[in-house]
Protein backbone atom coordinates (compact mmCIF):
# COMPACT_ATOMS: atom_id res chain seq x y z
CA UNK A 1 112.43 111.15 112.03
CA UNK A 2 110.80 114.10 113.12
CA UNK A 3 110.99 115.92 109.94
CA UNK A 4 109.81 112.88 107.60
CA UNK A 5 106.33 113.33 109.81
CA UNK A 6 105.81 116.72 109.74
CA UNK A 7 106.15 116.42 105.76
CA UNK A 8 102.52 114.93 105.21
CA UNK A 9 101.52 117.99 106.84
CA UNK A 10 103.03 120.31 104.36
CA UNK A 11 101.62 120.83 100.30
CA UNK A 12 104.67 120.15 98.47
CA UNK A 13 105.58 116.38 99.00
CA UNK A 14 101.68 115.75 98.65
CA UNK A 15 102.44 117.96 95.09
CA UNK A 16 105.45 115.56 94.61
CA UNK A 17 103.53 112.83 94.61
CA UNK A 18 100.98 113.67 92.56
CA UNK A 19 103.67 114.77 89.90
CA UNK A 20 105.47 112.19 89.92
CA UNK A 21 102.79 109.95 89.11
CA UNK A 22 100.84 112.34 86.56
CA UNK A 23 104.61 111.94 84.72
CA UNK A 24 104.63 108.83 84.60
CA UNK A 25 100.81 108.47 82.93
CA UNK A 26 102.36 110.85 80.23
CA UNK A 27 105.24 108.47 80.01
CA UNK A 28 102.33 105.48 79.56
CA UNK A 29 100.71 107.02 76.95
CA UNK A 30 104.18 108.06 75.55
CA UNK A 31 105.17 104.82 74.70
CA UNK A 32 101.45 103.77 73.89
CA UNK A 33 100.87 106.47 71.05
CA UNK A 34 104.40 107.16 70.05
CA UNK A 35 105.95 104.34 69.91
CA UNK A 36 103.34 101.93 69.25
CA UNK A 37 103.40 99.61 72.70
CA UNK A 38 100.65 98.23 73.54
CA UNK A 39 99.13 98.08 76.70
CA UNK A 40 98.15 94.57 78.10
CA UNK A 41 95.51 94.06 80.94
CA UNK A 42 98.28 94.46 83.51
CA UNK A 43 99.97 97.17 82.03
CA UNK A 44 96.29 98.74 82.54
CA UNK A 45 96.02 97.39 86.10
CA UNK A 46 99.22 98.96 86.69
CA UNK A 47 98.37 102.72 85.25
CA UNK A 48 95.33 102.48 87.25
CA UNK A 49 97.56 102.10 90.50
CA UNK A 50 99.69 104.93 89.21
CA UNK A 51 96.25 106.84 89.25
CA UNK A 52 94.99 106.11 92.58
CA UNK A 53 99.14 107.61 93.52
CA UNK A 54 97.93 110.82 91.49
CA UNK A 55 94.92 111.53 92.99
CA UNK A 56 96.30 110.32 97.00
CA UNK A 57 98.76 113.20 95.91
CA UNK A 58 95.68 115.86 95.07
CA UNK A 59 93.68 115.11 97.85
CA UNK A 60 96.76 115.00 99.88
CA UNK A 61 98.09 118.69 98.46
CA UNK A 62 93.83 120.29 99.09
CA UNK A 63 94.33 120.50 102.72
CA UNK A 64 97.66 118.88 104.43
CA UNK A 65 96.44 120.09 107.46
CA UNK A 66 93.32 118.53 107.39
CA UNK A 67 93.10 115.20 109.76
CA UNK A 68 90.84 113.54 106.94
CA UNK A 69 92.14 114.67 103.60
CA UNK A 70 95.59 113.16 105.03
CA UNK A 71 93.96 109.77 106.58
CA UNK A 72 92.21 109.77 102.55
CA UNK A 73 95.67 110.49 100.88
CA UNK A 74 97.78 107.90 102.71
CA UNK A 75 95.04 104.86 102.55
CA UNK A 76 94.70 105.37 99.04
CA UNK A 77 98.75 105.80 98.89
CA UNK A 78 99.48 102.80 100.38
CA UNK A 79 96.51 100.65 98.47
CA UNK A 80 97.91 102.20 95.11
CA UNK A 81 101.67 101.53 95.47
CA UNK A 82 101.55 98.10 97.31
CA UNK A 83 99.04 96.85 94.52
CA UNK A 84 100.98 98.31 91.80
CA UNK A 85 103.90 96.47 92.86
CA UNK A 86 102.39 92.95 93.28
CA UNK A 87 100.59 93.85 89.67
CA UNK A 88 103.95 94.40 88.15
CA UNK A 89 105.56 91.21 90.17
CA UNK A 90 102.66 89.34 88.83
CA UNK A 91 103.25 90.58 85.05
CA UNK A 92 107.38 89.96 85.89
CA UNK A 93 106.66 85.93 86.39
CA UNK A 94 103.73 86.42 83.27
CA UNK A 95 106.75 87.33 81.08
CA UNK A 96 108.94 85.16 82.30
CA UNK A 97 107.07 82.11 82.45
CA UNK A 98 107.60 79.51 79.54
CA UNK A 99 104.78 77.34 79.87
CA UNK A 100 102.15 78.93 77.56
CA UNK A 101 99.17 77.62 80.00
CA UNK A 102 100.43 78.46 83.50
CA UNK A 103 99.21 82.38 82.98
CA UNK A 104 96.47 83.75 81.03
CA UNK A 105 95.98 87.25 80.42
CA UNK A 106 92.06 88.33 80.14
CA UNK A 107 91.50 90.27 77.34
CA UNK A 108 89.13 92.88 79.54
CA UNK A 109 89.91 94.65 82.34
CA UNK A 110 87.87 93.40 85.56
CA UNK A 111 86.56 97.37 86.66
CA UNK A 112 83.20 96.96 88.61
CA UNK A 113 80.18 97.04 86.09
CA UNK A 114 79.22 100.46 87.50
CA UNK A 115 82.58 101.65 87.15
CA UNK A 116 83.76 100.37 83.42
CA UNK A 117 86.72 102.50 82.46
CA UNK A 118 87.64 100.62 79.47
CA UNK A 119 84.73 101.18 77.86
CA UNK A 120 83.98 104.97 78.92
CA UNK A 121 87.53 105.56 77.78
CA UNK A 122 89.07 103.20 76.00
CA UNK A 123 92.38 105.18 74.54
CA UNK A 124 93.18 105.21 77.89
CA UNK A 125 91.85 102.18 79.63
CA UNK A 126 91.36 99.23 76.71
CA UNK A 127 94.02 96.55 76.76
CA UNK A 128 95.54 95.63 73.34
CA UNK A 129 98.71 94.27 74.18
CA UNK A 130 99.81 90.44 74.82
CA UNK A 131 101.09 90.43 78.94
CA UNK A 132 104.15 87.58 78.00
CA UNK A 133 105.28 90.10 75.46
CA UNK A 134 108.54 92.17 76.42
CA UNK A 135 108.65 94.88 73.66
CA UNK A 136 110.56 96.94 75.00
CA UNK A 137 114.13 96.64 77.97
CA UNK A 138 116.00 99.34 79.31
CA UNK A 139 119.08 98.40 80.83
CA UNK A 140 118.08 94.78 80.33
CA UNK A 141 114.98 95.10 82.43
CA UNK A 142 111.05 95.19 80.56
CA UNK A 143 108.75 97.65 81.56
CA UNK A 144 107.11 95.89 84.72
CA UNK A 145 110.45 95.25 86.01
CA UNK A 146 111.01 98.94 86.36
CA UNK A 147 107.36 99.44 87.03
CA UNK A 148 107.93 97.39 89.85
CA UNK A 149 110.70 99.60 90.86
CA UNK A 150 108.75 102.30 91.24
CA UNK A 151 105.80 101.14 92.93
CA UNK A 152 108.64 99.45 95.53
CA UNK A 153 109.90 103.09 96.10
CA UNK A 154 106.78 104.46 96.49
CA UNK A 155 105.48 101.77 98.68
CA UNK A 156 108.98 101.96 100.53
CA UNK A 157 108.67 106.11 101.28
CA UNK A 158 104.64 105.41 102.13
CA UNK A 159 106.07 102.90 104.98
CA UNK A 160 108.59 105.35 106.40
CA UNK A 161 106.39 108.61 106.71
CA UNK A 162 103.70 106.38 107.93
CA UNK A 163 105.97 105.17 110.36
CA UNK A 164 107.76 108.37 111.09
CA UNK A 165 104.21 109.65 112.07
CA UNK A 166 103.26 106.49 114.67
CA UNK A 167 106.36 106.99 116.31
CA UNK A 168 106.03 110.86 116.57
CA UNK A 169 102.79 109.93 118.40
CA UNK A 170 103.67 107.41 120.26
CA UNK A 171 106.42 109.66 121.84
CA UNK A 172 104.29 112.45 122.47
């Protein structure tokens, strides 16, 4: 238990993280540009989780010994994974639903009007893809399935430092 805390205190898991999710961005725009998937509005909600994990990992790796860049780093951890994964649950039961008029996708991303990413960069941001639409399975789950997968790990390893870390304190 004691070493799981002391890693937010170190630059390389902080690194980790931020690696992880700047791969998996690539891997977004992978399958957007090469192989022709479009992204829907939660697929977008979703990368823009993965991004708040990238930059929780950057602030995270500028100063691990810094009190404040941590506190930053795992708020904006925990925020990012845990909405991911309810974003990619959500987009599951989309896909999975067959009543055509229990879920509607919007066709615009909701970012705050000061703050509109979709249209400042829209080959990144701009959703052109249908959210019921499962175009592409890998070992027979879509793409938010294993999304969800991953935002569940990351949410799962946010909950155990986190908790490593109370009960280092506590003890002391």
């Amino acid at each position: 238990m004691n070493r799981l805390a002391e890693l937010a205190s170190k630059r390389t898991p902080w690194v980790l993280l931020a690696l992880t999710a700047f791969v998996f961005e690539i891997t977004a725009l992978f399958f957007q540009y090469n192989m022709g998937l479009e992204p829907c509005i939660m697929c977008i909600y979703q990368r823009f989780a993965m991004l708040g994990l990238l930059g929780a990992g950057i602030v995270g790796a500028i100063n691990p010994q810094s009190t404040l860049c941590r506190l930053i780093a795992f708020v904006t951890w925990g925020i990012s994974s845990i909405w991911g994964y309810f974003i990619a649950k959500e987009h599951i039961a989309m896909q999975n639903n067959t009543d055509p008029f229990a879920f509607s996708c919007a066709f615009e991303p909701n970012f705050p009007s000061f703050m509109p990413l979709h249209e400042w960069i829209p080959s990144f941001f701009a959703a052109t893809g249908d959210c019921g639409n499962i175009d592409w399975q890998f070992a027979s789950m879509s793409m938010p399935a294993w999304m969800e997968v991953i935002f569940a790990a990351y949410s799962l390893v946010f909950i155990a430092v986190v908790a490593s870390r109370l009960v280092i304190k506590k003890s002391l």
